[in-house]
C-alpha atoms as a PDB file:
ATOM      1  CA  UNK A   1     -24.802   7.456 -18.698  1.00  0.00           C
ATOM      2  CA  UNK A   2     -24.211   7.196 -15.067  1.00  0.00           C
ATOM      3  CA  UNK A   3     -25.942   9.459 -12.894  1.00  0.00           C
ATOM      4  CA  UNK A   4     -25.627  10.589  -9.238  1.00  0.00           C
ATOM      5  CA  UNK A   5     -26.846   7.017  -7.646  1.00  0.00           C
ATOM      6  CA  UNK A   6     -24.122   5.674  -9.296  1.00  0.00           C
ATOM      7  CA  UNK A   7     -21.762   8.525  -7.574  1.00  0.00           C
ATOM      8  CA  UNK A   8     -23.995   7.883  -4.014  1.00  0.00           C
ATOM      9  CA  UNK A   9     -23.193   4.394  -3.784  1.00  0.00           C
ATOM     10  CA  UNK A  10     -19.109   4.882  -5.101  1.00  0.00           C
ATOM     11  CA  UNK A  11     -18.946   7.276  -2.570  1.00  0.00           C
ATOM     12  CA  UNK A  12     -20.188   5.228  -0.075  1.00  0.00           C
ATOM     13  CA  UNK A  13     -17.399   2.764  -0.838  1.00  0.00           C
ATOM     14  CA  UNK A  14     -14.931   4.561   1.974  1.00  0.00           C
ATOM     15  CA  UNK A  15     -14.047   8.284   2.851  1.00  0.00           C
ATOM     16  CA  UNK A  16     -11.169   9.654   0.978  1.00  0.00           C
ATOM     17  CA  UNK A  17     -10.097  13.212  -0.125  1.00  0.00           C
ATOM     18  CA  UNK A  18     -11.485  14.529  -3.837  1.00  0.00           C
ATOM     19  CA  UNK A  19      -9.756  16.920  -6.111  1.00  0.00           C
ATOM     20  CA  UNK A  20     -11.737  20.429  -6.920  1.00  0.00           C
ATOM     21  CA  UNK A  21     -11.168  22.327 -10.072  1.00  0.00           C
ATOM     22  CA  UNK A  22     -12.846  25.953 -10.617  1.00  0.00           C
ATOM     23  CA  UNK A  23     -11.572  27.874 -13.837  1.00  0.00           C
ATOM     24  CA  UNK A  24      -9.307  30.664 -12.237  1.00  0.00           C
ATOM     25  CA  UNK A  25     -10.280  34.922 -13.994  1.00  0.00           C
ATOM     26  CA  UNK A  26      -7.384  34.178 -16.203  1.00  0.00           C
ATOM     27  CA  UNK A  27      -8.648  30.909 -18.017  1.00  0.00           C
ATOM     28  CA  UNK A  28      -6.102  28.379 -16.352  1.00  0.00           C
ATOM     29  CA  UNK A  29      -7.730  25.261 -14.460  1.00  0.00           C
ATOM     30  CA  UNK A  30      -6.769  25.578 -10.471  1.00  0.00           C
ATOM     31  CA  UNK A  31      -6.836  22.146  -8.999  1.00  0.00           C
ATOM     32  CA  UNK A  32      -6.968  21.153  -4.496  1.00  0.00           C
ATOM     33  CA  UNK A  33      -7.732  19.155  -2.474  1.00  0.00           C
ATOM     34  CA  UNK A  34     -10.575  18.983  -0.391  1.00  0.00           C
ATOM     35  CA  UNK A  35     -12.405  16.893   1.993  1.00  0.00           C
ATOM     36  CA  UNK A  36     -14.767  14.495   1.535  1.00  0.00           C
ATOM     37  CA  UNK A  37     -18.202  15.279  -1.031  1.00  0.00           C
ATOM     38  CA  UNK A  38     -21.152  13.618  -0.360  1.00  0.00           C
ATOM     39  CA  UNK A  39     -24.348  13.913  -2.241  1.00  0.00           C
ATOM     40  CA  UNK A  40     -27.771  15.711  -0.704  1.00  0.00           C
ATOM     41  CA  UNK A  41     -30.929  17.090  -1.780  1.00  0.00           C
ATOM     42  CA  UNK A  42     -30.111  20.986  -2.203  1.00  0.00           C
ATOM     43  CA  UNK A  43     -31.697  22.724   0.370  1.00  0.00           C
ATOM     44  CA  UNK A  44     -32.633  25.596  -2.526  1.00  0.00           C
ATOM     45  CA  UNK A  45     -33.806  23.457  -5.303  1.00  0.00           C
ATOM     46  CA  UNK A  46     -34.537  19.824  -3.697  1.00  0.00           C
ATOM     47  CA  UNK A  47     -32.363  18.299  -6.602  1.00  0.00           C
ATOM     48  CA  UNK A  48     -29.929  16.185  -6.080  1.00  0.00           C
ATOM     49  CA  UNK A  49     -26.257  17.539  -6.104  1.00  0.00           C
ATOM     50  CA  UNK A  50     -22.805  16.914  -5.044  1.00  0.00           C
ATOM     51  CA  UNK A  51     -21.890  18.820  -1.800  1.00  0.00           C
ATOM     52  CA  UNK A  52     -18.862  19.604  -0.109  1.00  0.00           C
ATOM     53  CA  UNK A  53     -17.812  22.113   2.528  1.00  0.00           C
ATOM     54  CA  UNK A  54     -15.178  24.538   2.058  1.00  0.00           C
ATOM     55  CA  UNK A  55     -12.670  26.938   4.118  1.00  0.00           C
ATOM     56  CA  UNK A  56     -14.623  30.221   3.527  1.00  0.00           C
ATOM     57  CA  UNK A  57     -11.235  31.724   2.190  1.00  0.00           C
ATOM     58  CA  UNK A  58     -10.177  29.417  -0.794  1.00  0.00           C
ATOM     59  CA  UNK A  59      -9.712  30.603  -3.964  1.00  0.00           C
ATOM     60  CA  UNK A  60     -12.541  27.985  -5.563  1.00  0.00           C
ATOM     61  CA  UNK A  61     -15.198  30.013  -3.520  1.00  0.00           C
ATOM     62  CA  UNK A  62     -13.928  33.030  -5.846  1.00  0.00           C
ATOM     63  CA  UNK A  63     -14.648  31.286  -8.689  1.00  0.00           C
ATOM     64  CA  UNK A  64     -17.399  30.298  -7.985  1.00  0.00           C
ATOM     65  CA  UNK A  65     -18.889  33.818  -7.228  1.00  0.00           C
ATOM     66  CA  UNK A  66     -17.187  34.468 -10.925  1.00  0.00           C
ATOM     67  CA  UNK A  67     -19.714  31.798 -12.818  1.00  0.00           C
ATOM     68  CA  UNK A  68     -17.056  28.917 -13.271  1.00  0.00           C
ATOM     69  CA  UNK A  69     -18.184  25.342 -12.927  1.00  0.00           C
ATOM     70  CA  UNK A  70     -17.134  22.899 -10.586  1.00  0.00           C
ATOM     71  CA  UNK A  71     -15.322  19.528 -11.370  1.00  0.00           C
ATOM     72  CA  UNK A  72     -15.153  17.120  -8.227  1.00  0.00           C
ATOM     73  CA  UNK A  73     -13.466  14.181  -8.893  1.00  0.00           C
ATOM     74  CA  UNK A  74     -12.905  11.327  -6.727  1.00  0.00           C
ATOM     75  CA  UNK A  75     -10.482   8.218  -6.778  1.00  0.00           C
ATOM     76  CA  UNK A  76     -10.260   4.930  -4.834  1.00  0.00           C
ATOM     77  CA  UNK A  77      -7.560   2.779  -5.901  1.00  0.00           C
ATOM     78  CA  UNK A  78      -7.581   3.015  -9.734  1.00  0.00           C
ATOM     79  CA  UNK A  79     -11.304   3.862 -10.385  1.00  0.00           C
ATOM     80  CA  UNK A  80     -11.985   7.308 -10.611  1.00  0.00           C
ATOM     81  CA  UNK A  81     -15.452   9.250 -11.070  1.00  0.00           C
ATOM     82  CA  UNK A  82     -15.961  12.906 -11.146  1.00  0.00           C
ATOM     83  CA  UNK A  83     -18.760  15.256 -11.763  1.00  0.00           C
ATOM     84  CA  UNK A  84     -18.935  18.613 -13.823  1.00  0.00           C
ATOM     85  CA  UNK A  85     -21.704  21.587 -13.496  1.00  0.00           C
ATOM     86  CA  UNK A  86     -22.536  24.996 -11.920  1.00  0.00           C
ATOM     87  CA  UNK A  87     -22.246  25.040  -8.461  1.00  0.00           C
ATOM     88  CA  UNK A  88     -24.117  27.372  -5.899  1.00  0.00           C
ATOM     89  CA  UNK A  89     -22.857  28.462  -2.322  1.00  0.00           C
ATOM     90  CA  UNK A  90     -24.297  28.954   0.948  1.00  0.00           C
ATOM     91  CA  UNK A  91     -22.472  30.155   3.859  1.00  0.00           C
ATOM     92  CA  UNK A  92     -21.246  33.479   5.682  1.00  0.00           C
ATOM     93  CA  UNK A  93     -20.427  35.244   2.998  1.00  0.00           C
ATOM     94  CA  UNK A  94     -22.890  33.639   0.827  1.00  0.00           C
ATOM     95  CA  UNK A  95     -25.969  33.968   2.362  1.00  0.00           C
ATOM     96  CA  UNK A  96     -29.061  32.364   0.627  1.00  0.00           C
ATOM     97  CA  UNK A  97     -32.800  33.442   0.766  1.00  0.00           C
ATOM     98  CA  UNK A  98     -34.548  30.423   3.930  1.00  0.00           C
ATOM     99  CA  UNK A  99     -31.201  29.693   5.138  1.00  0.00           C
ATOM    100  CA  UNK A 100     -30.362  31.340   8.224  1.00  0.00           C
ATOM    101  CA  UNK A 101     -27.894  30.601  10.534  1.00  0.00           C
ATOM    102  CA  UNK A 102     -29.351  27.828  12.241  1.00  0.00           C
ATOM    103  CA  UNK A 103     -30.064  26.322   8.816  1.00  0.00           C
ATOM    104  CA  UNK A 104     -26.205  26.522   7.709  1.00  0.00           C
ATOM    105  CA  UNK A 105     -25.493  24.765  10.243  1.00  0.00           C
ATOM    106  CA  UNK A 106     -27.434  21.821  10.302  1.00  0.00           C
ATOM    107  CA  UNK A 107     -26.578  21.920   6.565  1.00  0.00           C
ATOM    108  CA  UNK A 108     -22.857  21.561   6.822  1.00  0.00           C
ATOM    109  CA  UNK A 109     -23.765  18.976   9.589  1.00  0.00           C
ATOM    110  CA  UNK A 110     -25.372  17.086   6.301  1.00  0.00           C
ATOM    111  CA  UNK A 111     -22.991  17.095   3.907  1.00  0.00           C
ATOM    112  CA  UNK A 112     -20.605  16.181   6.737  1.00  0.00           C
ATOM    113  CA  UNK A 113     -22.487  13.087   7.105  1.00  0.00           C
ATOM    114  CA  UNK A 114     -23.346  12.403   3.879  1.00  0.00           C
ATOM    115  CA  UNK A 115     -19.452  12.406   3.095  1.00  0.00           C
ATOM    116  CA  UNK A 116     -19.356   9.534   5.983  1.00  0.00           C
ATOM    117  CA  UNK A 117     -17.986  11.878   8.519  1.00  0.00           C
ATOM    118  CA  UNK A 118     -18.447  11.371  12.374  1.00  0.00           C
ATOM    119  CA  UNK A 119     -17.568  13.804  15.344  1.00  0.00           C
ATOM    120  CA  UNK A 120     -17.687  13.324  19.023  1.00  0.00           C
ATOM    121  CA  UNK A 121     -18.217  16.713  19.751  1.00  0.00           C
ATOM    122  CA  UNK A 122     -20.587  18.017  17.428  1.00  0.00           C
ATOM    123  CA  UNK A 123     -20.937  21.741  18.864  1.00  0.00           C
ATOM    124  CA  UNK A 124     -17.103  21.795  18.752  1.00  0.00           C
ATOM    125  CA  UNK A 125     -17.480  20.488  15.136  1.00  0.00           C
ATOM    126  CA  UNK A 126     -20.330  23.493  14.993  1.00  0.00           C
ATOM    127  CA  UNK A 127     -18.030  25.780  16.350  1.00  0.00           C
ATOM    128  CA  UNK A 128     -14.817  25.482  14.346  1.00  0.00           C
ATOM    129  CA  UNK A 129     -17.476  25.303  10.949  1.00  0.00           C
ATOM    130  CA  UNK A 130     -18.464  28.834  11.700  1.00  0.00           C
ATOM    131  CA  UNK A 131     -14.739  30.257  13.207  1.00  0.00           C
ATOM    132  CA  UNK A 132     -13.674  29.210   9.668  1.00  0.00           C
ATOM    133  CA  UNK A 133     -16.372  30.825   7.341  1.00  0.00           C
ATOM    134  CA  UNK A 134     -17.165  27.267   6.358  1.00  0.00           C
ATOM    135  CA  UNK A 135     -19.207  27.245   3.293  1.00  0.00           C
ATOM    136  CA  UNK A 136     -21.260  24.911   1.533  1.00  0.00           C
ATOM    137  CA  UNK A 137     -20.799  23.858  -2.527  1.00  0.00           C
ATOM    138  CA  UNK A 138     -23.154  22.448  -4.012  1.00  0.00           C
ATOM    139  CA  UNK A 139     -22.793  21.048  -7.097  1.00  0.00           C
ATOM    140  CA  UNK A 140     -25.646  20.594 -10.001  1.00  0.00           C
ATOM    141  CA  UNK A 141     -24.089  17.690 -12.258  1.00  0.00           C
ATOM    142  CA  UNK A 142     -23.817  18.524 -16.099  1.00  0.00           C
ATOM    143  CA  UNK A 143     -21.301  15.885 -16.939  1.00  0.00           C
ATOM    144  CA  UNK A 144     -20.558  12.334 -14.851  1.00  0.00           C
ATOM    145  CA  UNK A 145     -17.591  10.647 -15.991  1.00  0.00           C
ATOM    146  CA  UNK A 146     -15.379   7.463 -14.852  1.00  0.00           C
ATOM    147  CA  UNK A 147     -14.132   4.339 -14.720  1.00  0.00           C
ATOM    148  CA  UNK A 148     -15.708   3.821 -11.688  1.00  0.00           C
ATOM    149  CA  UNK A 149     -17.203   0.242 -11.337  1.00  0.00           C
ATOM    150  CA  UNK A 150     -20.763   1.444 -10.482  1.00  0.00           C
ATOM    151  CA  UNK A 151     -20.125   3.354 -13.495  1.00  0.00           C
END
């Protein structure tokens, strides 16, 4: 069964978008796009996970709050891979017990770089991250699926 190596180093193929699906109050699946996932220790649990930083007002965060699970799947060319499993979140209006301000934002920082992103202006980067709500999602795999060739 692949496991979240396998998703480290098919992520680290090339930067590209990944679909998100949450379970929406009324049972229906609610698929979007966001950026790029990357995967980090969680700063809570030191496990590995599946992190990706979203606009503090989408509907997923809602979810979320609600108990659904996460899906994250990714695609490059034909290959796919995704992951499946609870998902915690950290940000403005999801604070977390050790994680203070200063500590969200070096952690959006991380999953920003683990998802192969660069900036040249890192306070604007720091800036615009907290002028949005940006949260972080981490994911806790239950399921990894794909065609992937690391698969």
């Amino acid at each position: 069964m692949p496991d979240l190596d396998d998703v480290k180093r098919y992520l680290a193929d090339e930067t590209g978008l990944a679909t998100v699906s949450t379970t929406q109050a009324d049972g229906r699946v609610q698929s979007s796009i966001a950026t790029n996932c990357g995967v980090i220790d969680h700063p809570l649990t030191g496990e590995p996970s599946v992190a990706l930083v979203s606009m503090g007002r989408a509907a997923r965060l809602n979810h979320v709050r609600r108990g659904s699970h996460v899906t994250i799947a990714i695609r490059r060319g034909w290959a796919w891979i995704s992951v499946t499993g609870p998902a915690d979140l950290i940000g403005p209006a999801d604070p977390a017990d050790d994680v203070d301000a200063e500590a969200l934002r070096l952690l959006l920082r991380e999953i920003y770089a683990a998802a192969g992103g660069t900036h040249d202006d890192l306070d604007e980067y720091d800036r615009v991250m907290a002028e949005d709500g940006r949260t972080a999602v981490l994911v806790s795999p239950d399921r990894i699926i794909g065609n992937a060739p690391t698969v």
